[in-house]
PDB file of N, CA and C in Angstrom:
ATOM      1  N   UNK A   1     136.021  87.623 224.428  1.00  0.00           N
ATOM      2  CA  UNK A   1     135.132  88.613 223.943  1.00  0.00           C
ATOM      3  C   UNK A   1     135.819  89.477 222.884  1.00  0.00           C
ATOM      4  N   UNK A   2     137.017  90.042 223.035  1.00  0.00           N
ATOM      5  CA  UNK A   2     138.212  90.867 221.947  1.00  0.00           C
ATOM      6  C   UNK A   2     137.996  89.972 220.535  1.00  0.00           C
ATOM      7  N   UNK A   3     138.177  88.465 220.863  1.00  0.00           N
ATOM      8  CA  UNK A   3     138.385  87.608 219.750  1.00  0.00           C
ATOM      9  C   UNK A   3     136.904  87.773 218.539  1.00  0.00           C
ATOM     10  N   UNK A   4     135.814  87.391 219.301  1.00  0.00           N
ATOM     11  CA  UNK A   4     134.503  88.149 218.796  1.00  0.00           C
ATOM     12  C   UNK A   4     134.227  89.085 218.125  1.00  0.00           C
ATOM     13  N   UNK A   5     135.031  90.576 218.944  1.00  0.00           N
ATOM     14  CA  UNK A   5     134.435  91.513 218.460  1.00  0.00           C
ATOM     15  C   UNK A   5     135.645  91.777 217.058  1.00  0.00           C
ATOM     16  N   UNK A   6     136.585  91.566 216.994  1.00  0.00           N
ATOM     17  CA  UNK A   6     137.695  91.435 215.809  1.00  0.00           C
ATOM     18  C   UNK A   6     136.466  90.618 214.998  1.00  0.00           C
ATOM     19  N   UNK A   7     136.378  89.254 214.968  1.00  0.00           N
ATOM     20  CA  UNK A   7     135.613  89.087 214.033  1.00  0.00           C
ATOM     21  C   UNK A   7     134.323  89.249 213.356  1.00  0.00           C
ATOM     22  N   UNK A   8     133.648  89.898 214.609  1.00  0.00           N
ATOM     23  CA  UNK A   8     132.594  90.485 213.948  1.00  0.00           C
ATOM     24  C   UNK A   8     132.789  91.952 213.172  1.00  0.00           C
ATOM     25  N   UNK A   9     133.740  92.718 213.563  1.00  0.00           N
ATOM     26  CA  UNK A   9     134.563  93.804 212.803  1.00  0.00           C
ATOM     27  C   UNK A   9     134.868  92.896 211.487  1.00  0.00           C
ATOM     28  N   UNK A  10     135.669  92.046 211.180  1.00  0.00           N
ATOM     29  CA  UNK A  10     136.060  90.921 209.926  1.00  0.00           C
ATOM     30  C   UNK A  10     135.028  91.106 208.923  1.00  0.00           C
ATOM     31  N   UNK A  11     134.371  90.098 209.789  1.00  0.00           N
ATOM     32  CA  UNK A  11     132.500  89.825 208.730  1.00  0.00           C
ATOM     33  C   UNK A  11     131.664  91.081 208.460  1.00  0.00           C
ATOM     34  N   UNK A  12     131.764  92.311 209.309  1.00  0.00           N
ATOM     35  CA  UNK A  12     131.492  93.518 208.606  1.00  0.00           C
ATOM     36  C   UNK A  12     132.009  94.091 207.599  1.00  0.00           C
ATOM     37  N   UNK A  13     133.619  94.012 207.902  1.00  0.00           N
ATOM     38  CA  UNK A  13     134.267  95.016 206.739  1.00  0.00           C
ATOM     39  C   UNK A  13     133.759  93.896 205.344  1.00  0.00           C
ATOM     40  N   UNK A  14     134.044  92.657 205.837  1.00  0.00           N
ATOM     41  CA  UNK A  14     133.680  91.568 204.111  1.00  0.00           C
ATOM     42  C   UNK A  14     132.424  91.879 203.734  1.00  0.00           C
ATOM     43  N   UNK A  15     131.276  92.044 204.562  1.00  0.00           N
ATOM     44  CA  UNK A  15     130.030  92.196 204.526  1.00  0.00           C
ATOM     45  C   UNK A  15     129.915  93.836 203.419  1.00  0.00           C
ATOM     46  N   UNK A  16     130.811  94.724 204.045  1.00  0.00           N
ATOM     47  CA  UNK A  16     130.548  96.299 203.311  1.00  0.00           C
ATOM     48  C   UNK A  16     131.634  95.601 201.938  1.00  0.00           C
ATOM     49  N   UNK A  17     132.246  95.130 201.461  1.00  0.00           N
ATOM     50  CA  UNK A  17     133.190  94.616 200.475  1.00  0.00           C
ATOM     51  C   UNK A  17     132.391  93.909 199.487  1.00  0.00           C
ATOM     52  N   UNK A  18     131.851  93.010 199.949  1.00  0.00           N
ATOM     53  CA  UNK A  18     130.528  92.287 199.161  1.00  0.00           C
ATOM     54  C   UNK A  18     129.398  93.291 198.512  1.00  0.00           C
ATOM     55  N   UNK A  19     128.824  93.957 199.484  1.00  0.00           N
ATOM     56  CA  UNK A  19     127.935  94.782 199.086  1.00  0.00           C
ATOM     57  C   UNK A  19     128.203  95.717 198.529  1.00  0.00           C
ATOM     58  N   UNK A  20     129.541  96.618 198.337  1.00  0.00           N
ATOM     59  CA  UNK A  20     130.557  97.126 196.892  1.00  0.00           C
ATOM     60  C   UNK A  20     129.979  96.398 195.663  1.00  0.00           C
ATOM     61  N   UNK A  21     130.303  95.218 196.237  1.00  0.00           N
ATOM     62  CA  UNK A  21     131.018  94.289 194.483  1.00  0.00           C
ATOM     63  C   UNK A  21     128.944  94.221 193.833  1.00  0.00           C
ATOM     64  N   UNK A  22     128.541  93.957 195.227  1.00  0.00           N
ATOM     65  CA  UNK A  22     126.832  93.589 194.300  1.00  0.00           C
ATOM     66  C   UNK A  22     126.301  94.866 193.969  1.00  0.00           C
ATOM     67  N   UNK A  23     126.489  96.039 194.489  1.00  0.00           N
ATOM     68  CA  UNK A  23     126.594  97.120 193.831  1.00  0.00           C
ATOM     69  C   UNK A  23     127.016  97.790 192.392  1.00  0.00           C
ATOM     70  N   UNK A  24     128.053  97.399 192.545  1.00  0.00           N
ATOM     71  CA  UNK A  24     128.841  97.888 190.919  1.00  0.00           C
ATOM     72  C   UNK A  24     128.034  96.636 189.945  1.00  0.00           C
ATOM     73  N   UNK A  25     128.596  95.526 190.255  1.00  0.00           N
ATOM     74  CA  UNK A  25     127.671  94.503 189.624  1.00  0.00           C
ATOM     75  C   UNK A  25     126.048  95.063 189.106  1.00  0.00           C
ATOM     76  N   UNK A  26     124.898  95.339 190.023  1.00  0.00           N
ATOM     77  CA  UNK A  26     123.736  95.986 189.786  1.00  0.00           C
ATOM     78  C   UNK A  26     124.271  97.086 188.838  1.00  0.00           C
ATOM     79  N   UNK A  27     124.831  97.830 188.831  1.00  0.00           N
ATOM     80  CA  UNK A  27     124.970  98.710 187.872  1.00  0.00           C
ATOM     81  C   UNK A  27     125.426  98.649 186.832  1.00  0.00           C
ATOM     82  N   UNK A  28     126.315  97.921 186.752  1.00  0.00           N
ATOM     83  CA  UNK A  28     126.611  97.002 185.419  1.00  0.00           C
ATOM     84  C   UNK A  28     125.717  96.354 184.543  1.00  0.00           C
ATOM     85  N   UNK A  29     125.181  95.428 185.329  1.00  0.00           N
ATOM     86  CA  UNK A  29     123.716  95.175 184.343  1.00  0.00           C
ATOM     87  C   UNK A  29     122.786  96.049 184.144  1.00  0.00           C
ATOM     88  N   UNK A  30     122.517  96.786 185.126  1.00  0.00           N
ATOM     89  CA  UNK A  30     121.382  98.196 184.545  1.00  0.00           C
ATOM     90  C   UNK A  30     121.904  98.907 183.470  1.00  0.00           C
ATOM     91  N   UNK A  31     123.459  98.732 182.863  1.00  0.00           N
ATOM     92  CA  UNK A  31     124.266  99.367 182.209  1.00  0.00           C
ATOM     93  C   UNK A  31     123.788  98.864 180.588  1.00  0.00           C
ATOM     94  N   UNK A  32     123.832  97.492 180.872  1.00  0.00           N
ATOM     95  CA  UNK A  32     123.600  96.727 179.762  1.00  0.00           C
ATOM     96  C   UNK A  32     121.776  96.197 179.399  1.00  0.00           C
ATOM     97  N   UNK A  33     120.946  96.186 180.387  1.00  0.00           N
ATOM     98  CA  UNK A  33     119.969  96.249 180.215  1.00  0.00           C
ATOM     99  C   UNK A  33     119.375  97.294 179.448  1.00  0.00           C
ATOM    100  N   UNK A  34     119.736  98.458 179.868  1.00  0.00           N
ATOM    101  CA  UNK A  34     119.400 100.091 179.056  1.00  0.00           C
ATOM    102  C   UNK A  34     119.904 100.042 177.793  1.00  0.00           C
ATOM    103  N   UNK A  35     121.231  99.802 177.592  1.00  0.00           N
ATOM    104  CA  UNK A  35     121.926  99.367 176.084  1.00  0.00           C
ATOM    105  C   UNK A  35     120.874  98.410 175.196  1.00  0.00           C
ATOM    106  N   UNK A  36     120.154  97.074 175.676  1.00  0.00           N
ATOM    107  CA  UNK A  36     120.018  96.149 174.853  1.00  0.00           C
ATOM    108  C   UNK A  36     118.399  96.906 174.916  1.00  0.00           C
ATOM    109  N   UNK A  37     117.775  97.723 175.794  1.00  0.00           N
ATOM    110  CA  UNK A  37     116.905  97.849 175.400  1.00  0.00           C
ATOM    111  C   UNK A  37     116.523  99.470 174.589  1.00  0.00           C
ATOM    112  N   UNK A  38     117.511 100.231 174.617  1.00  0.00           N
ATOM    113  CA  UNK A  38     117.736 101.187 173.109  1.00  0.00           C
ATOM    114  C   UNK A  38     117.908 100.495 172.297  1.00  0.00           C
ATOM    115  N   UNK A  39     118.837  99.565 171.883  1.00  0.00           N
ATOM    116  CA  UNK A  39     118.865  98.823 170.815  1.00  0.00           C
ATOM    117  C   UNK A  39     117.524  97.936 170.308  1.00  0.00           C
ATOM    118  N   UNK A  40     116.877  97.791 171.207  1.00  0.00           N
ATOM    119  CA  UNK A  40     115.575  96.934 170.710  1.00  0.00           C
ATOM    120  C   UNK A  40     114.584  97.838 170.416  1.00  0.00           C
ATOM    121  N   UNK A  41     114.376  99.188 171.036  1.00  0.00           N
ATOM    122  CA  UNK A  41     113.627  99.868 170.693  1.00  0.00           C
ATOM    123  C   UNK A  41     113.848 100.843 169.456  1.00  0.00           C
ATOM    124  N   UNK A  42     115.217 101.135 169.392  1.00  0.00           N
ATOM    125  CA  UNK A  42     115.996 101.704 167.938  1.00  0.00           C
ATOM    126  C   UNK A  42     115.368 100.813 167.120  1.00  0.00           C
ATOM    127  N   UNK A  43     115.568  99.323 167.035  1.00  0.00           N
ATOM    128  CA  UNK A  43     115.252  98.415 165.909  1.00  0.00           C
ATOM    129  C   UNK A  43     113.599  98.648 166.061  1.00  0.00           C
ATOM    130  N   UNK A  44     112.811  98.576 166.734  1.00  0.00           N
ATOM    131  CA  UNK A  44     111.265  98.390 166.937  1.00  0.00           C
ATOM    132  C   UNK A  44     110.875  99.628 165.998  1.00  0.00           C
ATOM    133  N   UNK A  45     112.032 101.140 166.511  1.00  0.00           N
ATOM    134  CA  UNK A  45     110.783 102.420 165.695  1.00  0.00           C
ATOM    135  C   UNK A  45     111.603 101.717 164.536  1.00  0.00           C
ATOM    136  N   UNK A  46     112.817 101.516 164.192  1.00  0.00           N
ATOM    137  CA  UNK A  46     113.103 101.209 162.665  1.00  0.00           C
ATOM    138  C   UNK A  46     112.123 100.615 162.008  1.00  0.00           C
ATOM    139  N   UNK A  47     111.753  99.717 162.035  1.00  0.00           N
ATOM    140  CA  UNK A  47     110.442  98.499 161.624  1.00  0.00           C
ATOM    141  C   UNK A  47     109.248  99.406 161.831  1.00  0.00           C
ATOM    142  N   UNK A  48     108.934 100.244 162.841  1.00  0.00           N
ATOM    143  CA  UNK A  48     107.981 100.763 162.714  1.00  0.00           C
ATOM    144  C   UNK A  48     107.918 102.278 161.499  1.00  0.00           C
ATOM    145  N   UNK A  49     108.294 102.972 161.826  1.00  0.00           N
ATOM    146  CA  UNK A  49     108.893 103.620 160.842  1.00  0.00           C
ATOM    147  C   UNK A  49     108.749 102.996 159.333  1.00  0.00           C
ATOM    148  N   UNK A  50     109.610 102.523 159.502  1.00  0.00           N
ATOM    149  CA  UNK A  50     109.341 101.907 157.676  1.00  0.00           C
ATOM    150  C   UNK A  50     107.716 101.405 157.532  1.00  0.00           C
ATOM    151  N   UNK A  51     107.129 100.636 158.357  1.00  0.00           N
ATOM    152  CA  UNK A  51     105.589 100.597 158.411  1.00  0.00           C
ATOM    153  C   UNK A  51     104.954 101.412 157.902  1.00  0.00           C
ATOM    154  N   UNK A  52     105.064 102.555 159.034  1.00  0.00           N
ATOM    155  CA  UNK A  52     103.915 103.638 159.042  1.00  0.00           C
ATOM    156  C   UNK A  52     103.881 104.229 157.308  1.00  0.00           C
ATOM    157  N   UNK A  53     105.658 104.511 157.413  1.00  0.00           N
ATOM    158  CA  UNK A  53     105.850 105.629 156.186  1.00  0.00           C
ATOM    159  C   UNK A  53     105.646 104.656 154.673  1.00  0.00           C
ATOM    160  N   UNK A  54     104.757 105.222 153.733  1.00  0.00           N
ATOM    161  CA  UNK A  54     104.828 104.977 152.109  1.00  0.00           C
ATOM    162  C   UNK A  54     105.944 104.961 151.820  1.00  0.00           C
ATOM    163  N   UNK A  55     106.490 103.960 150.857  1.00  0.00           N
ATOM    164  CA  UNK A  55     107.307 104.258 150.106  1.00  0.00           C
ATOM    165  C   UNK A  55     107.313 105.557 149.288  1.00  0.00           C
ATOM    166  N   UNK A  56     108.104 106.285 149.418  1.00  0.00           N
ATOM    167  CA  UNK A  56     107.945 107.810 148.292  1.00  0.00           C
ATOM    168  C   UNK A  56     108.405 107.341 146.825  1.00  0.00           C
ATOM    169  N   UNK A  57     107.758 106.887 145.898  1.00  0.00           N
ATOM    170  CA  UNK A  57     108.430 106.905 144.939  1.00  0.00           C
ATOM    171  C   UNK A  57     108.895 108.617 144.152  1.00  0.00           C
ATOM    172  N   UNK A  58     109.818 108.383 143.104  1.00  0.00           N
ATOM    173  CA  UNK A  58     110.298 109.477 142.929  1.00  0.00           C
ATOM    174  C   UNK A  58     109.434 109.566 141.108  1.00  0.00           C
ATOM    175  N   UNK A  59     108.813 110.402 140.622  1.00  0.00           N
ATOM    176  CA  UNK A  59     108.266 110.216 139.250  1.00  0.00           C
ATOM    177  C   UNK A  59     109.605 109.733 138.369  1.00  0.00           C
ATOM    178  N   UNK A  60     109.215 108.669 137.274  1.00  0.00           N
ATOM    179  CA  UNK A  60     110.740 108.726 136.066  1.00  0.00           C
ATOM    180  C   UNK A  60     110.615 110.038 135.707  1.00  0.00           C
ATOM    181  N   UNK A  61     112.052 109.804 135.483  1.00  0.00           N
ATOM    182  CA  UNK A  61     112.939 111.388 134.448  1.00  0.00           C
ATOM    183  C   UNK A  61     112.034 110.670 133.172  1.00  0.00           C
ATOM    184  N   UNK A  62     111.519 112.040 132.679  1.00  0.00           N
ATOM    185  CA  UNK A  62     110.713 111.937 131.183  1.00  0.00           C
ATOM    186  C   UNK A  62     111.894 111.723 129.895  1.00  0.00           C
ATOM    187  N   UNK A  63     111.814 110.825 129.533  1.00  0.00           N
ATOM    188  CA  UNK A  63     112.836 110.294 128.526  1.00  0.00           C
ATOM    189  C   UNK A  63     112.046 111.351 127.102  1.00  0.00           C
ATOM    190  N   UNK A  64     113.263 111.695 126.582  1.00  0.00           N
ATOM    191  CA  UNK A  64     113.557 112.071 125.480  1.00  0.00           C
ATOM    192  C   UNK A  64     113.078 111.182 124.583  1.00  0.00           C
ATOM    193  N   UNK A  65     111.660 111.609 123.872  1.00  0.00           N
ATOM    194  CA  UNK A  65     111.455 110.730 122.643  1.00  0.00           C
ATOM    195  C   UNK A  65     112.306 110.453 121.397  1.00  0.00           C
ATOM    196  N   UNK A  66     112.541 109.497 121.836  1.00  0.00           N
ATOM    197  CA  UNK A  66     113.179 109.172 119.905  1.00  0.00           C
ATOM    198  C   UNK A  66     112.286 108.273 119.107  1.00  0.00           C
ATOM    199  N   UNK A  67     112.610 108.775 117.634  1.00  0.00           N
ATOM    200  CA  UNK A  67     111.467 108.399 116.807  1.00  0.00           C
ATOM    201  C   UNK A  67     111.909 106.887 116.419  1.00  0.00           C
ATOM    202  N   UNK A  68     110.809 106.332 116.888  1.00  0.00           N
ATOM    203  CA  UNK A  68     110.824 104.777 116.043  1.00  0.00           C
ATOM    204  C   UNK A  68     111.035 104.494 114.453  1.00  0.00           C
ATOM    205  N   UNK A  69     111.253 103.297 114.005  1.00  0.00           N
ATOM    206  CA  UNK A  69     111.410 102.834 113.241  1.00  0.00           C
ATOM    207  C   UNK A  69     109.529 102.996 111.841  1.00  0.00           C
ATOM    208  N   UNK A  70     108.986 102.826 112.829  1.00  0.00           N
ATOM    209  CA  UNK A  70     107.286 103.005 112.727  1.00  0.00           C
ATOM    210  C   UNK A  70     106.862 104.268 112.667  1.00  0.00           C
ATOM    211  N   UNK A  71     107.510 105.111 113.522  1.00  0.00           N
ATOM    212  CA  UNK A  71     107.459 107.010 113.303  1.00  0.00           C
ATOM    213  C   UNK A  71     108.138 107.415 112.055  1.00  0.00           C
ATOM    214  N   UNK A  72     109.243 106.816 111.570  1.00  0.00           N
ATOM    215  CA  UNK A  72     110.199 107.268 110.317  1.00  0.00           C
ATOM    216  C   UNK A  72     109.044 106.733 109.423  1.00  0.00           C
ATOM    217  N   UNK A  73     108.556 105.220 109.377  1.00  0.00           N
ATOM    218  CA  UNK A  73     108.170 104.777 108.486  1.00  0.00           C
ATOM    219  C   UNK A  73     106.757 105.988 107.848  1.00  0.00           C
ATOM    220  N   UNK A  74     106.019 106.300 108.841  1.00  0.00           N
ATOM    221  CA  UNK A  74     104.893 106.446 108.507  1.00  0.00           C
ATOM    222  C   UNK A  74     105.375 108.091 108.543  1.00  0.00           C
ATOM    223  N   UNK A  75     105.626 108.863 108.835  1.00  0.00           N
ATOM    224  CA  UNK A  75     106.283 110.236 108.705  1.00  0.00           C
ATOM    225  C   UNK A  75     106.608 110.163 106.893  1.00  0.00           C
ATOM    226  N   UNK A  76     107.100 109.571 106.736  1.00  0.00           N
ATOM    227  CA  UNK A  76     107.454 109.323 104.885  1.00  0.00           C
ATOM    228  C   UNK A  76     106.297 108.981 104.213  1.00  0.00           C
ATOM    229  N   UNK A  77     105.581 108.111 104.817  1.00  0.00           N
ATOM    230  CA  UNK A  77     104.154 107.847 103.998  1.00  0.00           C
ATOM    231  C   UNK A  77     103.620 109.236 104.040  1.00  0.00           C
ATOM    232  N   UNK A  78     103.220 109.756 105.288  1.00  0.00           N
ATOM    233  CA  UNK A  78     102.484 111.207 105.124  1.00  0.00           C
ATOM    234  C   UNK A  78     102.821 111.972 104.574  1.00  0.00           C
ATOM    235  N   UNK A  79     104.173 112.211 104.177  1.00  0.00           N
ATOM    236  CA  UNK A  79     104.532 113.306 103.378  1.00  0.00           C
ATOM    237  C   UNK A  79     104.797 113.401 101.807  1.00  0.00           C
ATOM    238  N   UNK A  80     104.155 112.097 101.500  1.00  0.00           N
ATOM    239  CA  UNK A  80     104.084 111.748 100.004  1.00  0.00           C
ATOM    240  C   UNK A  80     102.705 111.933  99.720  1.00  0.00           C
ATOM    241  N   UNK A  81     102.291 112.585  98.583  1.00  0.00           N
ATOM    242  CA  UNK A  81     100.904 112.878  98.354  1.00  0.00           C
ATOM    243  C   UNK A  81     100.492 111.583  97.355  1.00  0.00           C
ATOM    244  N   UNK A  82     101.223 110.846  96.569  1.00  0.00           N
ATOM    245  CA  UNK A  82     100.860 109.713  95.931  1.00  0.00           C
ATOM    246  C   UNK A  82     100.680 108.708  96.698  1.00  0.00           C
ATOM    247  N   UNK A  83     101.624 108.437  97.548  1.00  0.00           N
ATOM    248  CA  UNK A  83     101.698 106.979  98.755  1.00  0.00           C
ATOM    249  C   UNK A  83     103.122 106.764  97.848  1.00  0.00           C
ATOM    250  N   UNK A  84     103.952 105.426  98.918  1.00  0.00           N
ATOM    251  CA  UNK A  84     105.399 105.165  98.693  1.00  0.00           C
ATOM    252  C   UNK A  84     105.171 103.218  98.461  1.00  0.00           C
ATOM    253  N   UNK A  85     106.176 103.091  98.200  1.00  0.00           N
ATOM    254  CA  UNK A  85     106.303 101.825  97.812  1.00  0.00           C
ATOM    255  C   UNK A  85     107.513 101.213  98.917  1.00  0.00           C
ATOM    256  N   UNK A  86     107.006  99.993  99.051  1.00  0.00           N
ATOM    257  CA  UNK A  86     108.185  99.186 100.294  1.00  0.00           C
ATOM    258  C   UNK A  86     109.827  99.846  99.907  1.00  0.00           C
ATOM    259  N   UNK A  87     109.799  99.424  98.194  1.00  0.00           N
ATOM    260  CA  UNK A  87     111.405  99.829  97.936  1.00  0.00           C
ATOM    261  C   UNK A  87     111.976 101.822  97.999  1.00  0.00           C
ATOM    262  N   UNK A  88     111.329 102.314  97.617  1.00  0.00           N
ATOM    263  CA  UNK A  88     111.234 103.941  98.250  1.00  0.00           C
ATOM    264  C   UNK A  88     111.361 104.122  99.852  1.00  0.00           C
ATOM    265  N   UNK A  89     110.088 103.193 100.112  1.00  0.00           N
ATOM    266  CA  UNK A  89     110.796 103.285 101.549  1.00  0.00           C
ATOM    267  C   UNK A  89     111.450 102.832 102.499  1.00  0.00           C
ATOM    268  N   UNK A  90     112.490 102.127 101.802  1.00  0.00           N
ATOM    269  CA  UNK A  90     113.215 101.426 102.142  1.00  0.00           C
ATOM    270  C   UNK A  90     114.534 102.279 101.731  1.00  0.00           C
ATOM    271  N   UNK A  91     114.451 102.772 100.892  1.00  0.00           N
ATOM    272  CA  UNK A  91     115.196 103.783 100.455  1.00  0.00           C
ATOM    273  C   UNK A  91     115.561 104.741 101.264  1.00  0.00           C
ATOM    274  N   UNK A  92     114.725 105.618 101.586  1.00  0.00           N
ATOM    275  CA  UNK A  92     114.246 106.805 102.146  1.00  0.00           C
ATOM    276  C   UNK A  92     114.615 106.647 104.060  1.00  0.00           C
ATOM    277  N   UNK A  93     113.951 105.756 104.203  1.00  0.00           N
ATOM    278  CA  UNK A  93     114.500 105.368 105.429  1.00  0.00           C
ATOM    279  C   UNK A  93     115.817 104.225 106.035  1.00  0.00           C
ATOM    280  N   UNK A  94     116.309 103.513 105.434  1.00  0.00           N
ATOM    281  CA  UNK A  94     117.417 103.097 105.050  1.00  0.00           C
ATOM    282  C   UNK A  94     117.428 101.564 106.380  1.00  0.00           C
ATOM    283  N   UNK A  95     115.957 101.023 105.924  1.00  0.00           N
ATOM    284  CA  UNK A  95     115.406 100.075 106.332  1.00  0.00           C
ATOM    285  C   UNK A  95     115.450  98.948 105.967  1.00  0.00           C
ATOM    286  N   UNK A  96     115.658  97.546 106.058  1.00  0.00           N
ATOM    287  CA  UNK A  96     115.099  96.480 105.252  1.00  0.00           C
ATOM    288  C   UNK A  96     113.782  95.877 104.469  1.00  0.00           C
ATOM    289  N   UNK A  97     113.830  95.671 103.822  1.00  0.00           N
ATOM    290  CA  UNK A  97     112.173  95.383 102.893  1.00  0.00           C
ATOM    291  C   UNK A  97     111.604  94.817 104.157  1.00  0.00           C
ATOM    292  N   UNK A  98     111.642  93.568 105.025  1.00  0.00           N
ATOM    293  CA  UNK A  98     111.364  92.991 105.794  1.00  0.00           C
ATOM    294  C   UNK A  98     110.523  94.089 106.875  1.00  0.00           C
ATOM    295  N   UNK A  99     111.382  94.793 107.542  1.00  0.00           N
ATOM    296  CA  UNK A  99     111.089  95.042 108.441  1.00  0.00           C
ATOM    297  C   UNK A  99     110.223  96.701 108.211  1.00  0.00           C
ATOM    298  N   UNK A 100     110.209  96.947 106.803  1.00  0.00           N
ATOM    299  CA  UNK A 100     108.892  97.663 106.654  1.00  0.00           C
ATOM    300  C   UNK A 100     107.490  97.107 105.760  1.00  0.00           C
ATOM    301  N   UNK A 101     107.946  95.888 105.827  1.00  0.00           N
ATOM    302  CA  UNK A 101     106.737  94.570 105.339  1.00  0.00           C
ATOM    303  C   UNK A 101     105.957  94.698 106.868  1.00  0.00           C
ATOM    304  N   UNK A 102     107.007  94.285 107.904  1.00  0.00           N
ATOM    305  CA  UNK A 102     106.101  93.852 109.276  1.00  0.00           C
ATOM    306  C   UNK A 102     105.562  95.806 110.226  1.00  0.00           C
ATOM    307  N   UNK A 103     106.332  96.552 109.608  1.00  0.00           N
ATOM    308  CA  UNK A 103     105.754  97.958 109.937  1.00  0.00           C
ATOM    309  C   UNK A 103     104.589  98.300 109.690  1.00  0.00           C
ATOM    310  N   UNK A 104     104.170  97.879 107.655  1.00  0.00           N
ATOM    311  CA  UNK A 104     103.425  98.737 107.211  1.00  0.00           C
ATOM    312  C   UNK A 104     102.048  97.527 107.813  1.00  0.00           C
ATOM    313  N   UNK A 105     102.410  96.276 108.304  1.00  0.00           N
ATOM    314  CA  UNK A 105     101.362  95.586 108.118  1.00  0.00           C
ATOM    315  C   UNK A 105     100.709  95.879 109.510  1.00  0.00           C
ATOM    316  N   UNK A 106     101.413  96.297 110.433  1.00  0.00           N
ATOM    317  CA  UNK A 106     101.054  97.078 112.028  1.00  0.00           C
ATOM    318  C   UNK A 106     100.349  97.883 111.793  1.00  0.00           C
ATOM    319  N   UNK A 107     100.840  99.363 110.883  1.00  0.00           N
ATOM    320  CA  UNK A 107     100.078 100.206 110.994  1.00  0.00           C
ATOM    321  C   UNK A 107      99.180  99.978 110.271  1.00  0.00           C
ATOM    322  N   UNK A 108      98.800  99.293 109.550  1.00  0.00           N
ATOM    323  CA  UNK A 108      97.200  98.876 109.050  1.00  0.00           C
ATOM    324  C   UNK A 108      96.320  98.204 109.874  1.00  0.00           C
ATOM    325  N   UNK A 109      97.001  97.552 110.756  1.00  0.00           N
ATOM    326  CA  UNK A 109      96.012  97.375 111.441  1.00  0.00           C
ATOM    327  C   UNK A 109      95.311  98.052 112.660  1.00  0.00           C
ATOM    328  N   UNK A 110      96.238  99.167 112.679  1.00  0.00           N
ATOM    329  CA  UNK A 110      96.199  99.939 113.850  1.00  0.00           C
ATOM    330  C   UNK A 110      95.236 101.113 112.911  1.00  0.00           C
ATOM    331  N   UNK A 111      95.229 101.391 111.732  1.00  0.00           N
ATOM    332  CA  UNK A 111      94.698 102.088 111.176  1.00  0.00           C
ATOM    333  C   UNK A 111      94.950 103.326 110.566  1.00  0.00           C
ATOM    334  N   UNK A 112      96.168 103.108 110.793  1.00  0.00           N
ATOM    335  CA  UNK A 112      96.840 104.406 110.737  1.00  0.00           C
ATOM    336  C   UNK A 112      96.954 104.662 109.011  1.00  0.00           C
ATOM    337  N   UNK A 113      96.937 103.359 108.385  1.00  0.00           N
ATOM    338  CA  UNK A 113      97.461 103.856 106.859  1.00  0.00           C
ATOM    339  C   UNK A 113      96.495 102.866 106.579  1.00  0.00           C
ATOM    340  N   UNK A 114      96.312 102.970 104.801  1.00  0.00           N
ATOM    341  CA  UNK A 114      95.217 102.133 103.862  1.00  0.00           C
ATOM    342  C   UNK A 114      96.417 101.619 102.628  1.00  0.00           C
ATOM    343  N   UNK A 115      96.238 100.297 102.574  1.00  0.00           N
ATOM    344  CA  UNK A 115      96.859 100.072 101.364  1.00  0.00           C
ATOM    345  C   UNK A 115      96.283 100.721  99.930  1.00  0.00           C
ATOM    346  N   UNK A 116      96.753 100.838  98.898  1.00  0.00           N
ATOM    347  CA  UNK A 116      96.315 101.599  97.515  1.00  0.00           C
ATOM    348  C   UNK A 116      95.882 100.336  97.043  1.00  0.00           C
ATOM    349  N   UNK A 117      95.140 100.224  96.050  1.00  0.00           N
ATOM    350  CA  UNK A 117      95.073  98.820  95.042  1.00  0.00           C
ATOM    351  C   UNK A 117      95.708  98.919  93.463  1.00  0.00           C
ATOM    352  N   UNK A 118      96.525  97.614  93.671  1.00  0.00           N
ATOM    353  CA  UNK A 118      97.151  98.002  91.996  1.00  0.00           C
ATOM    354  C   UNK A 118      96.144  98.688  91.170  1.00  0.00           C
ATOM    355  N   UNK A 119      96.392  99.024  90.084  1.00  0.00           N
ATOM    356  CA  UNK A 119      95.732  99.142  88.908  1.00  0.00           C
ATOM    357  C   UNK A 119      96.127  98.226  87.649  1.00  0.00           C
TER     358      UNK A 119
END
């Protein structure tokens, strides 16, 4: 009967030893369950979040006009009371014939200027 009750004392104390270890164990994973599921829910409002919210755009910085090639050109026409000639204004603005050939032929069509007719 002594021999018995020793081992049923045995298989208790292993029994409370076991149920330690599945203890800490349970808490361990509740440890890491809570972790992976902040992390899934951190990522979920992230994604959500960006959802809900508009992009904010920010307005462009208003750029500083600078005058075109087409602003010089025709700024010189207006301020001649006769009208100018390709080579004057080519002169004047320090342009190629070319590229106030393909200017003046824009702003005519845009309306901005009238050719003269020889005489």
């Amino acid at each position: 009967m002594k021999k018995m009750l020793t081992e049923i004392k045995g298989v208790t104390r292993d029994l409370k030893k076991l149920t330690q270890k599945a203890e800490k164990l349970t808490k361990e994973i509740e440890k890491l369950g809570k972790t992976a599921a902040r992390q899934s829910t951190k990522a979920k409002t992230a994604k959500k979040s960006t959802a809900k919210k508009p992009a904010v755009r920010k307005p462009a910085a208003k750029k500083a006009k600078t005058k075109t090639a087409t602003d010089t050109v025709l700024s010189a026409i207006t301020r001649s009371k006769k009208g100018q000639t390709t080579a004057s204004l080519a002169k004047k603005t320090g342009l190629k014939d070319n590229n106030i050939r393909a200017i003046l032929s824009r702003l005519k069509k845009q309306g901005k200027i009238k050719t003269g007719e020889k005489k």
